[in-house]
Protein backbone atom coordinates (compact mmCIF):
# COMPACT_ATOMS: atom_id res chain seq x y z
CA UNK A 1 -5.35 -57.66 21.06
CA UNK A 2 -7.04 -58.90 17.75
CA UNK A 3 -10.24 -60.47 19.41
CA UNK A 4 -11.98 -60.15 23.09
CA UNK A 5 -13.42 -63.49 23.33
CA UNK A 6 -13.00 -64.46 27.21
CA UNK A 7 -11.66 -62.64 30.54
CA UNK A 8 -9.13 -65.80 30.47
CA UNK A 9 -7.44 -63.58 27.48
CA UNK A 10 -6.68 -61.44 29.98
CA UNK A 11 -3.38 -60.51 32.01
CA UNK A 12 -2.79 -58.59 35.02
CA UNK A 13 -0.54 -55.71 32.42
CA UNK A 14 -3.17 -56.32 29.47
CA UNK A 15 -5.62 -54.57 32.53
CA UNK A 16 -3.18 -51.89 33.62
CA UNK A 17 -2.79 -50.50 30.37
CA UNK A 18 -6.54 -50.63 29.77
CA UNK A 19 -7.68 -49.10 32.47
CA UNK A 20 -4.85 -46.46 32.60
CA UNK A 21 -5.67 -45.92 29.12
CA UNK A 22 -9.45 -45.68 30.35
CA UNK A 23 -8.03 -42.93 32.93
CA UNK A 24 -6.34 -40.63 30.10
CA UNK A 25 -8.79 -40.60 27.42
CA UNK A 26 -11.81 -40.07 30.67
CA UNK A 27 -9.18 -37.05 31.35
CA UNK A 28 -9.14 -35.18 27.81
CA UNK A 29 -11.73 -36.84 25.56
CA UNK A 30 -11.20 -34.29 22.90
CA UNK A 31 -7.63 -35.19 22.03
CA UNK A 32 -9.32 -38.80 20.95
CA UNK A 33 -12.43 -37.15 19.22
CA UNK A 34 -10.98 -38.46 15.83
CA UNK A 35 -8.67 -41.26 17.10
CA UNK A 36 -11.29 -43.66 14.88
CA UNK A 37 -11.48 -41.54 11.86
CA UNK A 38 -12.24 -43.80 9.17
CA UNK A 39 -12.79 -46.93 10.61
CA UNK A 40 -16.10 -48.68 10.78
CA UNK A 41 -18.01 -50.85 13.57
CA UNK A 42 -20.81 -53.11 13.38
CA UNK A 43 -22.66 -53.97 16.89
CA UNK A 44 -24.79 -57.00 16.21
CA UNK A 45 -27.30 -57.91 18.94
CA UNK A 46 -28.93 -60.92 18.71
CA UNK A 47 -30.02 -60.36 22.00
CA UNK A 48 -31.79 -57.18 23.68
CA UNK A 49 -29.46 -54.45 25.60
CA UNK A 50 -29.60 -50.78 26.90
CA UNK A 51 -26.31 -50.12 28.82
CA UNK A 52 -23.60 -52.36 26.83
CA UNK A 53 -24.98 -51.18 23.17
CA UNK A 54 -25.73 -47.96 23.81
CA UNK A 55 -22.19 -47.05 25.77
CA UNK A 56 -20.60 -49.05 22.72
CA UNK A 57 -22.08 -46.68 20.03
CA UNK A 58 -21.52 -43.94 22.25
CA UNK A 59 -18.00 -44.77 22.41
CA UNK A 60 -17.35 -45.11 18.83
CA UNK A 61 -19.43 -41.85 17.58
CA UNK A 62 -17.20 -40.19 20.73
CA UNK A 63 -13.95 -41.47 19.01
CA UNK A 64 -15.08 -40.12 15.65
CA UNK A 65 -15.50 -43.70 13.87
CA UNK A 66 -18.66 -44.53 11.94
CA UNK A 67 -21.15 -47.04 13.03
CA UNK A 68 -23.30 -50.04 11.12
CA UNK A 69 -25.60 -51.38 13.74
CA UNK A 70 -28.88 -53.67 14.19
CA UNK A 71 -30.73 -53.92 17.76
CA UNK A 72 -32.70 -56.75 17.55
CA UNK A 73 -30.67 -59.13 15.00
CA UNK A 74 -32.50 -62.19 15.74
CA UNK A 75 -35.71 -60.68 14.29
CA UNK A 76 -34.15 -58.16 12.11
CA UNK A 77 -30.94 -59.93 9.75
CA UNK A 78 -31.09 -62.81 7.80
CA UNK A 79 -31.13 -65.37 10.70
CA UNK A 80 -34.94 -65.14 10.75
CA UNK A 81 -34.03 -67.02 6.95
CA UNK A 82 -32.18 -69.68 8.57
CA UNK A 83 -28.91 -68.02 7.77
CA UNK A 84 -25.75 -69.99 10.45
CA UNK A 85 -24.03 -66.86 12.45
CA UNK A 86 -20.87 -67.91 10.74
CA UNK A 87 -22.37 -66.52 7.23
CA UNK A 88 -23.67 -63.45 8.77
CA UNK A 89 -20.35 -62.75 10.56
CA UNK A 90 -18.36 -63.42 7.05
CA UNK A 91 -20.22 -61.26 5.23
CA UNK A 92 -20.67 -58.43 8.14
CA UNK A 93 -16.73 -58.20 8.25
CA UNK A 94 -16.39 -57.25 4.73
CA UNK A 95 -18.43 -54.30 5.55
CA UNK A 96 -16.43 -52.97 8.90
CA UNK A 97 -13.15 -53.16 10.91
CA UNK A 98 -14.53 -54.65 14.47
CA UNK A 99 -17.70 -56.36 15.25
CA UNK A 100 -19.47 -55.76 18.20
CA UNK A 101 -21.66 -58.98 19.16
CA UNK A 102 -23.81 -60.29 21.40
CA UNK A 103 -25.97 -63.39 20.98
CA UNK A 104 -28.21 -66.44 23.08
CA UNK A 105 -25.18 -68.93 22.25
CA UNK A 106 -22.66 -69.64 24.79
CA UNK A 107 -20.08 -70.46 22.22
CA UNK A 108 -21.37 -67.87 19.55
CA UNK A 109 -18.38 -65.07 20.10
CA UNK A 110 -15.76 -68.19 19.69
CA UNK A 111 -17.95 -69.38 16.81
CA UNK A 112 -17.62 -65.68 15.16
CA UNK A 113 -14.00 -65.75 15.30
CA UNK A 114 -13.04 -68.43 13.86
CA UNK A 115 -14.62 -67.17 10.38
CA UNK A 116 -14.34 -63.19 10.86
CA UNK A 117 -10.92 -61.60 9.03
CA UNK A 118 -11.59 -58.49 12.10
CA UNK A 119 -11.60 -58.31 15.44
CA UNK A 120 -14.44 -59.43 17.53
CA UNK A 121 -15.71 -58.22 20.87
CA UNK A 122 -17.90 -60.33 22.85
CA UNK A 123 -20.52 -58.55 24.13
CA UNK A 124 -22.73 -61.09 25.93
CA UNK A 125 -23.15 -65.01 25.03
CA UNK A 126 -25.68 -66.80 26.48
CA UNK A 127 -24.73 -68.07 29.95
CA UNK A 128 -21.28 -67.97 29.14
CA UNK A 129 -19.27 -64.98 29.66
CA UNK A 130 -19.67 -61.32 29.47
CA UNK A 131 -16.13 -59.73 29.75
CA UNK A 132 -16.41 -55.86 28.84
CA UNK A 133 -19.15 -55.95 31.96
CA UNK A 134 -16.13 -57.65 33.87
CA UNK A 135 -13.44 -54.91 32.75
CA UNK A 136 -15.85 -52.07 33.46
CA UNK A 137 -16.39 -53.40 36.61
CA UNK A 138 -13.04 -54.10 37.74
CA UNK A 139 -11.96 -50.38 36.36
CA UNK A 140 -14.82 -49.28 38.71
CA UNK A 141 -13.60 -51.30 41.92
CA UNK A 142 -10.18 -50.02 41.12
CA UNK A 143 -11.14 -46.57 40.80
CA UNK A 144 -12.81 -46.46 44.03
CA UNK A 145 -10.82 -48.74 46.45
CA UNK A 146 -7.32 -47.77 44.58
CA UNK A 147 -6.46 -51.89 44.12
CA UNK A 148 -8.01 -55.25 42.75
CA UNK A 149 -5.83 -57.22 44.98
CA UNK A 150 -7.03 -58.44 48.94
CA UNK A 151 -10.85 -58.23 48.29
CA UNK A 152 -13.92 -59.66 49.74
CA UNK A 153 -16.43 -59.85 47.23
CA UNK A 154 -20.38 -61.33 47.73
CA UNK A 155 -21.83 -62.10 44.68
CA UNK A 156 -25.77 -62.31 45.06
CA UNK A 157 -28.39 -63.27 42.63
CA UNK A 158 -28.56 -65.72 39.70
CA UNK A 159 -25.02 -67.37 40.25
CA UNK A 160 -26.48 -69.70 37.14
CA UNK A 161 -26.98 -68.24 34.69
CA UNK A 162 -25.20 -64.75 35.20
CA UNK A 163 -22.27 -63.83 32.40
CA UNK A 164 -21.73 -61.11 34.44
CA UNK A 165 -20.98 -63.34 37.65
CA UNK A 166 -19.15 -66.15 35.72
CA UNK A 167 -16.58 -63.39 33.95
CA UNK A 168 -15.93 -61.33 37.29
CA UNK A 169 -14.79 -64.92 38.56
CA UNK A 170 -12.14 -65.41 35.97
CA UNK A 171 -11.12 -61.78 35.85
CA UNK A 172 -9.91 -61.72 39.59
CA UNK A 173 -8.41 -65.30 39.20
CA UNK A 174 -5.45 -62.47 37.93
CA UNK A 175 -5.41 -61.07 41.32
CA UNK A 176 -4.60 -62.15 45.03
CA UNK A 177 -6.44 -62.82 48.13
CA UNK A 178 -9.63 -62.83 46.43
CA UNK A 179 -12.59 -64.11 49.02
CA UNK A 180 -16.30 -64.84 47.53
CA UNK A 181 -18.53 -64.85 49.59
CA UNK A 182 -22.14 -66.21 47.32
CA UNK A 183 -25.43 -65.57 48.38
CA UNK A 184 -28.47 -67.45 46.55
CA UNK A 185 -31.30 -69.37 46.37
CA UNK A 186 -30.43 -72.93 46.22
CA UNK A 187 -31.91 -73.13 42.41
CA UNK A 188 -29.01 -70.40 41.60
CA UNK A 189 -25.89 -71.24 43.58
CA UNK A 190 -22.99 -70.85 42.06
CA UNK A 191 -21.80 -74.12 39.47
CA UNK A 192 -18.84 -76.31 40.47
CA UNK A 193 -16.63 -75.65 37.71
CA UNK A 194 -16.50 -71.95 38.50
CA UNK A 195 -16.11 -72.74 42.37
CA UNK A 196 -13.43 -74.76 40.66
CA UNK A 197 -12.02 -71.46 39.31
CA UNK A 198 -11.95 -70.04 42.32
CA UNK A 199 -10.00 -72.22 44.34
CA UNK A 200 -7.67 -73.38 41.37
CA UNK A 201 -6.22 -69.77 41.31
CA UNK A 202 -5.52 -69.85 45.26
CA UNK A 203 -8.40 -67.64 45.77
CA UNK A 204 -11.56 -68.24 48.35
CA UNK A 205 -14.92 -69.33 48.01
CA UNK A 206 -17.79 -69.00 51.07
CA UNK A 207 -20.95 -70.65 50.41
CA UNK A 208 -23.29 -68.45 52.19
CA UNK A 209 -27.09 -68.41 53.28
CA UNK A 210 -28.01 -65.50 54.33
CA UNK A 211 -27.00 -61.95 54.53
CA UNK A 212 -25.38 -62.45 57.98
CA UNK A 213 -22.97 -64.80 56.67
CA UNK A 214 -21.31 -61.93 54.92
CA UNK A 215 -18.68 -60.48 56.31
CA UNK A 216 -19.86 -56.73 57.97
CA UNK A 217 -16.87 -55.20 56.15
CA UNK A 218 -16.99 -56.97 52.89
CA UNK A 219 -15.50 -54.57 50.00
CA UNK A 220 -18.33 -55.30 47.57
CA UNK A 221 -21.89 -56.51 47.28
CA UNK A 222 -22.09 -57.26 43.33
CA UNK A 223 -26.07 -58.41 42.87
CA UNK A 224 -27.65 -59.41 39.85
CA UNK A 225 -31.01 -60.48 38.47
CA UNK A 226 -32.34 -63.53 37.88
CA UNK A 227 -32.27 -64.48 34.42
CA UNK A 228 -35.68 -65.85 33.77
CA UNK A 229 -34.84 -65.87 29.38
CA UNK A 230 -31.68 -68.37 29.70
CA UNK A 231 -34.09 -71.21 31.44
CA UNK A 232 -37.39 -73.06 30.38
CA UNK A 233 -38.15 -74.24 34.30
CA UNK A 234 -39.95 -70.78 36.83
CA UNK A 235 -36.89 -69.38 38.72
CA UNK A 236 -39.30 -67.89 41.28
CA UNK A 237 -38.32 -64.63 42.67
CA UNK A 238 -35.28 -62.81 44.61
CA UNK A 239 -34.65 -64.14 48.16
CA UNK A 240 -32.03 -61.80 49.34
CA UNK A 241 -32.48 -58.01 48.26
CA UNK A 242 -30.75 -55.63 49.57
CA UNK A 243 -32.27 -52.80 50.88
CA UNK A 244 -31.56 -50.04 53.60
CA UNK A 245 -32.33 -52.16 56.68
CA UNK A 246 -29.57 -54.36 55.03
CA UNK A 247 -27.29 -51.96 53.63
CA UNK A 248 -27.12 -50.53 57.16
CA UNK A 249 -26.15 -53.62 58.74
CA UNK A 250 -22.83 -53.23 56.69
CA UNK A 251 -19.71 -51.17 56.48
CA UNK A 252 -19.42 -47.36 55.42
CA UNK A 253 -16.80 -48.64 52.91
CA UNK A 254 -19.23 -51.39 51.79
CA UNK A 255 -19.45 -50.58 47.76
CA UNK A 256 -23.31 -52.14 46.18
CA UNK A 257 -22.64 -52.74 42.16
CA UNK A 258 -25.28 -54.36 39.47
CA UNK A 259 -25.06 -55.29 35.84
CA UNK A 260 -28.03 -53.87 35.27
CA UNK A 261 -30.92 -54.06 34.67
CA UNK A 262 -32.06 -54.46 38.21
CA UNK A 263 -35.18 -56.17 39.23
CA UNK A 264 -36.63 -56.12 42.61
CA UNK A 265 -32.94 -57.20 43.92
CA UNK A 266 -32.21 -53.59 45.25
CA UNK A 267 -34.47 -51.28 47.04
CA UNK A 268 -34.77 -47.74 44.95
CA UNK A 269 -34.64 -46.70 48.76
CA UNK A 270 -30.21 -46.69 48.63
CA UNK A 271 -30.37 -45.26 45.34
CA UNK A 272 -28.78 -42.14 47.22
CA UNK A 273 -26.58 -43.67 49.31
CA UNK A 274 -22.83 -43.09 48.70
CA UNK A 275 -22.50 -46.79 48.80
CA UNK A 276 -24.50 -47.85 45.86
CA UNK A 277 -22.63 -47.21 42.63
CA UNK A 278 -24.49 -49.06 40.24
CA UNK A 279 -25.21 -46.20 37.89
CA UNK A 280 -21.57 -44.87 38.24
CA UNK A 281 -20.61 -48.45 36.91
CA UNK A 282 -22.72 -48.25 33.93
CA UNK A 283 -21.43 -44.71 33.23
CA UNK A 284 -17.39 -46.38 33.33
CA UNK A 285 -18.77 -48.72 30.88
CA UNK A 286 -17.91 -45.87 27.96
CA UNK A 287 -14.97 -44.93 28.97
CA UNK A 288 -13.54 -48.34 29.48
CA UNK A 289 -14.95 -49.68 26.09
CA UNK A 290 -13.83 -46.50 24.49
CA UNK A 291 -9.95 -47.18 25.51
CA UNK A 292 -10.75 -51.57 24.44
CA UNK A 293 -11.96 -50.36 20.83
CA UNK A 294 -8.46 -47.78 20.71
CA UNK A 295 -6.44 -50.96 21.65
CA UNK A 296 -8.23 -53.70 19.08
CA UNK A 297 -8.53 -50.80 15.90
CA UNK A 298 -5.07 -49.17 16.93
């Protein structure tokens, strides 16, 4: 794998490996404490993060590789000059072996690779896609309910404008008997072309309006925020948060993820329930991004 661009890179064996990869370096971290000795990453974020930079950088200092890094690249590189992302990415990868990006563009990762002589890894463009989130959240489901395969899945939130959403769509078009059920405002729903994606990979798609059109044992409730930054017009606020009158209503087995950073679309009050794993997802995000940078530097 030279580049991680999209989740439609992806096969069903390209995630096996991963993951089971993820598995053996989560079981004995020491024996890949200098698996990355002498190589050098760059994560360039255009954009603001806490979980995806931070477990990135965590993952190449725990691999014993050496890290080049700005946080707030849209202020702080040469782009505040005017300089194109094609002539910061051609000079950044004479200076590293991978590049770690995220930026506002939907096409920027696409537009990086077609210029950079090293892998890149798309960590977040725009509205676009988001597809370490996806694998970290697919290693997560798979952890916990043992398969990816005959899932119902609500997705909840900003179905617009949410990477997140849009690259957990394409992900599971891999896998089989795949139902989403989506929850949103109207302003949010879901776009055609990824109900398109849905259906085009014999999977389902439920349109749904309220919590009660969920199913009671649905596998997972995946929310996420609405993304006020990626539009000029007032989004208003969450409709449908989930909180422990709600949670309640579902299955023991139900599973609550989030991207992160949450909102006011989940109550603190099931922070302690057994069902909400949100933080346990973010925590799989080094792990699984450790065992992606092994397979694009190794």
């Amino acid at each position: 794998m030279k580049n991680l661009i999209s989740c439609e890179q992806l096969s069903k064996q390209d995630l096996k490996e991963l993951f089971d990869l993820a598995d053996v370096v989560r079981a004995n971290p020491k024996k890949y404490s200098n698996a990355l000795d002498g190589k050098v990453v760059t994560t360039l974020f255009f954009e603001p993060s806490t979980r995806t930079r931070l477990s990135f950088e965590t993952a190449i200092e725990r691999l014993g590789g050496k890290l080049i890094s700005t946080e707030n690249a849209r202020e702080n590189s040469s782009s505040t000059k005017g300089e194109i992302l094609e002539d910061t990415i051609s000079v950044v990868s004479g200076y590293s072996d991978a590049i770690v990006m995220r930026h506002s563009f939907n096409d920027a990762a696409e537009r990086a690779a077609r210029v950079s002589n090293i892998p890149i890894i798309n960590a977040g463009s725009g509205k676009g896609e988001h597809p370490t989130q996806s694998l970290l959240d697919a290693y997560t489901i798979r952890n916990k309910k043992g398969r990816l395969d005959n899932l119902k899945i609500a997705i909840l939130g900003d179905l617009v404008n949410g990477r997140t959403i849009h690259s957990l769509i394409k992900l599971f078009g891999l896998y089989e008997n795949i139902e989403f059920y989506a929850l949103s405002k109207e302003n949010l729903a879901l776009p055609e072309k990824y109900i398109k994606i849905i259906e085009d990979t014999g999977n389902k798609y439920y349109r749904c309006y309220s919590f009660d059109d969920i199913p009671k044992d649905v596998d997972i409730m995946y929310h996420t925020r609405i993304q006020a930054e990626r539009s000029d017009e007032d989004l208003g606020k969450e409709q449908f948060i989930i909180n422990k009158e709600v949670l309640d209503k579902f299955s023991d087995n139900t599973l609550v993820m989030h991207p992160l950073p949450r909102v006011d679309e989940i109550s603190t009050d099931i922070d302690n329930d057994k069902r909400a794993i949100y933080f346990e997802q973010a925590h799989n995000g080094m792990w699984v991004r450790m065992a992606l940078l092994l397979e694009v530097l190794e």
